[in-house]
C-alpha atoms as a PDB file:
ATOM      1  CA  UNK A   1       8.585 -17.683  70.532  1.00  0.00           C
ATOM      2  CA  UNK A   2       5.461 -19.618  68.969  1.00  0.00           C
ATOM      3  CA  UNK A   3       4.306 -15.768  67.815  1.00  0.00           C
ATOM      4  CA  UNK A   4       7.740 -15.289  65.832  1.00  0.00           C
ATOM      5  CA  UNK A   5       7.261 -18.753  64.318  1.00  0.00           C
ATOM      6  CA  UNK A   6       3.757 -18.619  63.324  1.00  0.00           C
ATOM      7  CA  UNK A   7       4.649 -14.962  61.647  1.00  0.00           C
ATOM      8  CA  UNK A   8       7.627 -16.104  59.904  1.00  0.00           C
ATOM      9  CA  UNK A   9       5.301 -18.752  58.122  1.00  0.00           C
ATOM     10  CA  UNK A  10       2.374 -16.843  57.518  1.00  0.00           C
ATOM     11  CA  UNK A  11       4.728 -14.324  55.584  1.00  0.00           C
ATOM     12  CA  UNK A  12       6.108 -17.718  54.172  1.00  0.00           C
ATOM     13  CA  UNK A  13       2.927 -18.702  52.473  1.00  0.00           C
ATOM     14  CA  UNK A  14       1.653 -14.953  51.676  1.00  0.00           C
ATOM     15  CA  UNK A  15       5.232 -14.608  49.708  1.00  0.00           C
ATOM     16  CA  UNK A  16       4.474 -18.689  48.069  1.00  0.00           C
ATOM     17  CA  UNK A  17       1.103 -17.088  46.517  1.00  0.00           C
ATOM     18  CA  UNK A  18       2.736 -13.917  45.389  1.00  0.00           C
ATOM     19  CA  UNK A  19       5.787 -16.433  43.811  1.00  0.00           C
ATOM     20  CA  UNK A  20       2.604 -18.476  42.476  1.00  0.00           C
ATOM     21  CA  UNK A  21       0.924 -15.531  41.358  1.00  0.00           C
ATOM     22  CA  UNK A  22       3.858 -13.689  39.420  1.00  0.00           C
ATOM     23  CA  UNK A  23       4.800 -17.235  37.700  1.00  0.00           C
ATOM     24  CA  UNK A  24       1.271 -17.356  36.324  1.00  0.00           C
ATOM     25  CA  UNK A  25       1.502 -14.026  35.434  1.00  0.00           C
ATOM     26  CA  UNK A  26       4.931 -14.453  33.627  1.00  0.00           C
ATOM     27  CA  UNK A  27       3.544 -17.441  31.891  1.00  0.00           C
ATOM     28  CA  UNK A  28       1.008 -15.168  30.269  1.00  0.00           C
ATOM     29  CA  UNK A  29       3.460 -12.864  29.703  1.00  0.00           C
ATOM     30  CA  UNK A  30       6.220 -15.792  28.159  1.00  0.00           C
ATOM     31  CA  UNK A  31       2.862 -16.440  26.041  1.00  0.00           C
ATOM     32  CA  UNK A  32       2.161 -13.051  24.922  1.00  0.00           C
ATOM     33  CA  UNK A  33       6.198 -12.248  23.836  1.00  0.00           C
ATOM     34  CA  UNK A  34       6.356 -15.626  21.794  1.00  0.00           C
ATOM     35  CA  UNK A  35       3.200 -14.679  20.260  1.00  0.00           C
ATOM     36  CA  UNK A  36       4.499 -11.012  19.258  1.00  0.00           C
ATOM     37  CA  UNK A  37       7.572 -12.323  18.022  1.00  0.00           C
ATOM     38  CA  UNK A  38       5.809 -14.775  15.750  1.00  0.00           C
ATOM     39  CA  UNK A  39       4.112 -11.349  14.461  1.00  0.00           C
ATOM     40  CA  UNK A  40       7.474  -9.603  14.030  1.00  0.00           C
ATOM     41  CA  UNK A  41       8.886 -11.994  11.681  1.00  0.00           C
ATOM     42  CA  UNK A  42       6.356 -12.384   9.754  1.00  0.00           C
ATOM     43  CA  UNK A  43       6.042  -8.556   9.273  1.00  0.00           C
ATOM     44  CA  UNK A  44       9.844  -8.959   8.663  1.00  0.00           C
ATOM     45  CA  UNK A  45       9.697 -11.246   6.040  1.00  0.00           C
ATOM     46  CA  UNK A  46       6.445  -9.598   4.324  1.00  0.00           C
ATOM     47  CA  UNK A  47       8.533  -6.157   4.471  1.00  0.00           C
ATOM     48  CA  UNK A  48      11.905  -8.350   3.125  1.00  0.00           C
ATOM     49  CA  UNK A  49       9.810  -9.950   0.316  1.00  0.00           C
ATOM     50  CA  UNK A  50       8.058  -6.951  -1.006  1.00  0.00           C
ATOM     51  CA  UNK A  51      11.490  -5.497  -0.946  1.00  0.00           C
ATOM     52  CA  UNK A  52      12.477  -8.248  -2.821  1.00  0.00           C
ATOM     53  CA  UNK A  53       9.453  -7.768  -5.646  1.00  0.00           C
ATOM     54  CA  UNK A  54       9.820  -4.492  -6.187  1.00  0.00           C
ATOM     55  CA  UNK A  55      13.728  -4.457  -6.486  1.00  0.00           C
ATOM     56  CA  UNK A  56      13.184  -6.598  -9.097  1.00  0.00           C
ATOM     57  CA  UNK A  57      10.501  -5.043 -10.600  1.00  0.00           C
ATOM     58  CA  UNK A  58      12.420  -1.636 -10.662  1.00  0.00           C
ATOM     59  CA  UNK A  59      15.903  -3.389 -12.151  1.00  0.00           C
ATOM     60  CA  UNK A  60      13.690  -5.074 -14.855  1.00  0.00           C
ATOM     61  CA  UNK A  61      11.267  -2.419 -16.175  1.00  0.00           C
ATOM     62  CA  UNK A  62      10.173  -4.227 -19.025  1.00  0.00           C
ATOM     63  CA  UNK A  63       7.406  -6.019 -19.970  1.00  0.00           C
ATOM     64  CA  UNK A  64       5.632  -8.095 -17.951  1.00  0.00           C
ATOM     65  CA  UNK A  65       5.633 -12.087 -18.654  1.00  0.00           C
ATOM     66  CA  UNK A  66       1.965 -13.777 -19.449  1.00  0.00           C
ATOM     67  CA  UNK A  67       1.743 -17.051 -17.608  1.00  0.00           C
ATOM     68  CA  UNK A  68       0.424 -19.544 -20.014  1.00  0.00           C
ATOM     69  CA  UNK A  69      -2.366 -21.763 -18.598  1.00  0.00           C
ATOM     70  CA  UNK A  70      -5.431 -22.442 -19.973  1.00  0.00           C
ATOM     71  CA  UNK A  71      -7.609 -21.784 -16.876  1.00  0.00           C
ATOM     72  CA  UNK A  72      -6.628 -18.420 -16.536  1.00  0.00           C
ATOM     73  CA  UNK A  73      -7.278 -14.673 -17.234  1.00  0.00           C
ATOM     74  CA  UNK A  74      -4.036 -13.236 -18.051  1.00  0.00           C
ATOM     75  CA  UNK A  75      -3.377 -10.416 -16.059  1.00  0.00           C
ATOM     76  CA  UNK A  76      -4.699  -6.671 -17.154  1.00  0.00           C
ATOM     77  CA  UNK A  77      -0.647  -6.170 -16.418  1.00  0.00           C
ATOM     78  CA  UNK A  78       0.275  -8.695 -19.165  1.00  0.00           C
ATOM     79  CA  UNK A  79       2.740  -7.069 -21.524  1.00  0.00           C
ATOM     80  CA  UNK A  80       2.343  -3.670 -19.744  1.00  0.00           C
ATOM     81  CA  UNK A  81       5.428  -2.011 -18.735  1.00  0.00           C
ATOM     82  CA  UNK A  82       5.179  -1.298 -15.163  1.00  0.00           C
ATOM     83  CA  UNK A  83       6.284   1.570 -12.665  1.00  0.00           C
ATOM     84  CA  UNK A  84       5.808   0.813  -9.019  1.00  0.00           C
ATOM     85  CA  UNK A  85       4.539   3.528  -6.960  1.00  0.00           C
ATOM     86  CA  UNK A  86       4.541   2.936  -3.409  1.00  0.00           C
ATOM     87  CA  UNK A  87       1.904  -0.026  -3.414  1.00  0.00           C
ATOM     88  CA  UNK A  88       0.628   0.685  -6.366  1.00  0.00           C
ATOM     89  CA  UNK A  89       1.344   0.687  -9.641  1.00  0.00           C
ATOM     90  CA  UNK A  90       0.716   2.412 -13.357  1.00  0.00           C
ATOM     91  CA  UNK A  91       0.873   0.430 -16.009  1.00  0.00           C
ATOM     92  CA  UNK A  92       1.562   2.675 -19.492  1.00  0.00           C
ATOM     93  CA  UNK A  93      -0.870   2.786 -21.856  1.00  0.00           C
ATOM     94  CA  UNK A  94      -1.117   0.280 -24.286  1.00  0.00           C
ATOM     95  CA  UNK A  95      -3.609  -0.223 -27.690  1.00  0.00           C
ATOM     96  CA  UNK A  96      -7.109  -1.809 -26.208  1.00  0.00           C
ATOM     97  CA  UNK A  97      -6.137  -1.543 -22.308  1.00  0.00           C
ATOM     98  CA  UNK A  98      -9.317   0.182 -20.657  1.00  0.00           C
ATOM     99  CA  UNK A  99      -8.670   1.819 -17.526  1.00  0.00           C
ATOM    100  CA  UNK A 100      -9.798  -0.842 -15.449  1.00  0.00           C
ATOM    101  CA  UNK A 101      -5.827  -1.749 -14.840  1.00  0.00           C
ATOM    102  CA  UNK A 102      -5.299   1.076 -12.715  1.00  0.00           C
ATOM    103  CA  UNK A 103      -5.941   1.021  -8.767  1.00  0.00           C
ATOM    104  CA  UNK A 104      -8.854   2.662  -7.773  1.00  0.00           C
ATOM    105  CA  UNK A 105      -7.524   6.560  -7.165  1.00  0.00           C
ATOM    106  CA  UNK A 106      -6.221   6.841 -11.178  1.00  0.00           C
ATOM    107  CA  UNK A 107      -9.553   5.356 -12.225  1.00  0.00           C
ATOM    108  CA  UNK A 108     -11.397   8.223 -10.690  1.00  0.00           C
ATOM    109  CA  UNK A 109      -8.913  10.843 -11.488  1.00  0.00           C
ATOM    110  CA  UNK A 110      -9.038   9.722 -15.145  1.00  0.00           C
ATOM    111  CA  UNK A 111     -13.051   9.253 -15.079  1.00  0.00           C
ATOM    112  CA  UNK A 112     -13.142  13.291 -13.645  1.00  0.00           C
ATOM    113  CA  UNK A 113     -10.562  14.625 -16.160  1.00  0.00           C
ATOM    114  CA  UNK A 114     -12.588  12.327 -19.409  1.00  0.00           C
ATOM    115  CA  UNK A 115     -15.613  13.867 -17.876  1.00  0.00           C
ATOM    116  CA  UNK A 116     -14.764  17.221 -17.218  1.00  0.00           C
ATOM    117  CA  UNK A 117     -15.761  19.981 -19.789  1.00  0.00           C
ATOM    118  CA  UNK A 118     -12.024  21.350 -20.729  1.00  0.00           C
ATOM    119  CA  UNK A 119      -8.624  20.543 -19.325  1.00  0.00           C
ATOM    120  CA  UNK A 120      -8.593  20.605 -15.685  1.00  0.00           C
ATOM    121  CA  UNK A 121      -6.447  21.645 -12.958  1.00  0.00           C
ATOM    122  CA  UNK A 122      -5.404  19.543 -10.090  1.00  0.00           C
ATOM    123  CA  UNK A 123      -6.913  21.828  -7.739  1.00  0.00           C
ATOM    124  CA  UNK A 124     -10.789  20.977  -9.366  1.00  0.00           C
ATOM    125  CA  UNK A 125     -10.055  17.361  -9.259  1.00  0.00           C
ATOM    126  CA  UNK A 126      -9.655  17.035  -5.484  1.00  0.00           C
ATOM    127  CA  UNK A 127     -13.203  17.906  -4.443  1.00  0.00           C
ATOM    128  CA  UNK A 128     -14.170  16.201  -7.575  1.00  0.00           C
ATOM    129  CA  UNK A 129     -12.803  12.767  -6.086  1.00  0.00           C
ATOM    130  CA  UNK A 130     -14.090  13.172  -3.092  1.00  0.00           C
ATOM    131  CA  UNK A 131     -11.059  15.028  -1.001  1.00  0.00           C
ATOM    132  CA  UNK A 132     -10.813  17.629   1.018  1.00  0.00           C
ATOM    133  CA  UNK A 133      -9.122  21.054  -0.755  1.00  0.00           C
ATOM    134  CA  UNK A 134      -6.143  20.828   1.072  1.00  0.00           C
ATOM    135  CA  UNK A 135      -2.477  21.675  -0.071  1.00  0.00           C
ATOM    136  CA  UNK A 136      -1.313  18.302   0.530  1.00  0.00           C
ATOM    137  CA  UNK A 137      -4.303  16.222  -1.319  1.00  0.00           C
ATOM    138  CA  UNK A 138      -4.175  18.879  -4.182  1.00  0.00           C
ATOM    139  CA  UNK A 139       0.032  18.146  -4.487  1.00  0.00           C
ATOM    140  CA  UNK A 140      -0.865  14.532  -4.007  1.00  0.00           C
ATOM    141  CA  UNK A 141      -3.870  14.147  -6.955  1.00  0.00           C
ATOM    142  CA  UNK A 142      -1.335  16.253  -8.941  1.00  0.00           C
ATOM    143  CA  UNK A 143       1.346  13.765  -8.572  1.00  0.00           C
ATOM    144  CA  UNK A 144      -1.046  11.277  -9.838  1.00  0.00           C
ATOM    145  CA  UNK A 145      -1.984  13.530 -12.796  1.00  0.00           C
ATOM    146  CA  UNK A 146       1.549  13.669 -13.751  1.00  0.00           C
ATOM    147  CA  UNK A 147       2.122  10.131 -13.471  1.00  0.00           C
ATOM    148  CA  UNK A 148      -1.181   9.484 -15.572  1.00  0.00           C
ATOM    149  CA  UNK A 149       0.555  12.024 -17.994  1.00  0.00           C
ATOM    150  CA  UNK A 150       4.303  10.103 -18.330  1.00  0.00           C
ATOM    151  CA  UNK A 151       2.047   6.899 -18.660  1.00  0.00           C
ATOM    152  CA  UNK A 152      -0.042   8.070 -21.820  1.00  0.00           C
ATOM    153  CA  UNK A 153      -3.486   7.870 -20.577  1.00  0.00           C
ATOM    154  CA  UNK A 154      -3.635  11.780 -20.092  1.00  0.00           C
ATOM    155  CA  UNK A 155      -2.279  15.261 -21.710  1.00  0.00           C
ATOM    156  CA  UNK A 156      -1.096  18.403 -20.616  1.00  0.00           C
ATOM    157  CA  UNK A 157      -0.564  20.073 -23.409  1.00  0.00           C
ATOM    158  CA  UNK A 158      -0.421  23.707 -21.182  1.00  0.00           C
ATOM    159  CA  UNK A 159       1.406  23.300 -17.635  1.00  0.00           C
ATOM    160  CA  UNK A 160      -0.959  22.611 -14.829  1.00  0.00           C
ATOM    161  CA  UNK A 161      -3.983  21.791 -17.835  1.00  0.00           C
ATOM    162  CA  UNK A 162      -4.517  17.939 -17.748  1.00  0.00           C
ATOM    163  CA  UNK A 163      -7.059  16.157 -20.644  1.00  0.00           C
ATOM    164  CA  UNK A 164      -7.843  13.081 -21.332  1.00  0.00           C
ATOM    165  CA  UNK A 165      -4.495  11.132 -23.478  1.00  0.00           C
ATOM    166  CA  UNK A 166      -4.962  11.723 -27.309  1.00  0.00           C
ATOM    167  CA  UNK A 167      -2.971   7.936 -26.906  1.00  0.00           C
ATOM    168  CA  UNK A 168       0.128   8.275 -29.215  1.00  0.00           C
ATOM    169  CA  UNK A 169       2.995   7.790 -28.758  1.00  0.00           C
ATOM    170  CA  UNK A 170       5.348  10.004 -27.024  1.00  0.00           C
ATOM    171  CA  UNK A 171       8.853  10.952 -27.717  1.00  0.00           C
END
C-alpha cells in the first residue's frame, strides 16, 4: 500500500507546481489584460475626442478664433476658414497666407502645379510627387487638386487642367 501512497503524493506535488506554475502564468497574463485595457481607453477616448473636435469644427465652419497672448505665434489657421479632411485640413485662401499652412501633400502638389510649364493633369502630378502611377494615387492627388481648387489656391479653368489660383474671389 506504501506504493499507492507514495504515487498519490508524488502526483500531489507534480499537480502543486503545475497549480504554481499556471498562477504565475495567469498573473502575467492578469498583468498583460490590465495593461491592454489601459490602451483601449485611451484609444477610446482619443477616437471620442477627435470626434468631438471635428464635430465641432464641421457645425462651426467659420473662422477660426486667434488666441491673444503675447508669447505666441498665432496660428497660420488664424482667421482661415477651415474644412477638415480626414486628419488634415485646407484652410481657404486668404490675402498674404503662403502655402506653408497646408500639410505636407498640398504643399507639394501646389509647388508641382506653380512649377509646371502649363496646366497640368492629375495623372503628371503623381510621379511628379513622388507616387507610383496607379489608378488609386492618380484619383487620390486628384481629389487633392480639387480640394486645392474649391479652396482658391489653384484653377481649372478646363476640366481635368489644374494652374496655379489667379487668387480672387470666387462666386
Amino acid at each position: 500500500m506504501s506504493s499507492l501512497f507514495e504515487e498519490l503524493e508524488a502526483r500531489e506535488a507534480a499537480a502543486r507546481v503545475r497549480v504554481e506554475e499556471l498562477e504565475t502564468e495567469l498573473a502575467g497574463l492578469v498583468g498583460q489584460l490590465e495593461q491592454s485595457r489601459k490602451g483601449l481607453d485611451r484609444l477610446r477616448i482619443a477616437r471620442e475626442t477627435v470626434a468631438e473636435v471635428m464635430a465641432e469644427m464641421s457645425v462651426g465652419a467659420g473662422p477660426v478664433a486667434e488666441v491673444a497672448d503675447d508669447d505666441r505665434t498665432p496660428s497660420p489657421y488664424a482667421g482661415a476658414e477651415r474644412r477638415v479632411v480626414g486628419a488634415l485640413s485646407v484652410p481657404k485662401w486668404q490675402a498674404g497666407m503662403d502655402a506653408s499652412v497646408l500639410p505636407r501633400v498640398y504643399r507639394d502638389i501646389l509647388e508641382v502645379a506653380t512649377d509646371a510649364p502649363g496646366p497640368a493633369r492629375a495623372e503628371q502630378v503623381v510621379p511628379w510627387i513622388g507616387l507610383p502611377a496607379e489608378v488609386g494615387k492618380i484619383e487620390g492627388t486628384r481629389a487633392k487638386l480639387k480640394r486645392l481648387v474649391e479652396r482658391r489656391w489653384l484653377d481649372e479653368d478646363d476640366p481635368g487642367l489644374f494652374t496655379p489660383g489667379r487668387r480672387r474671389a470666387r462666386t
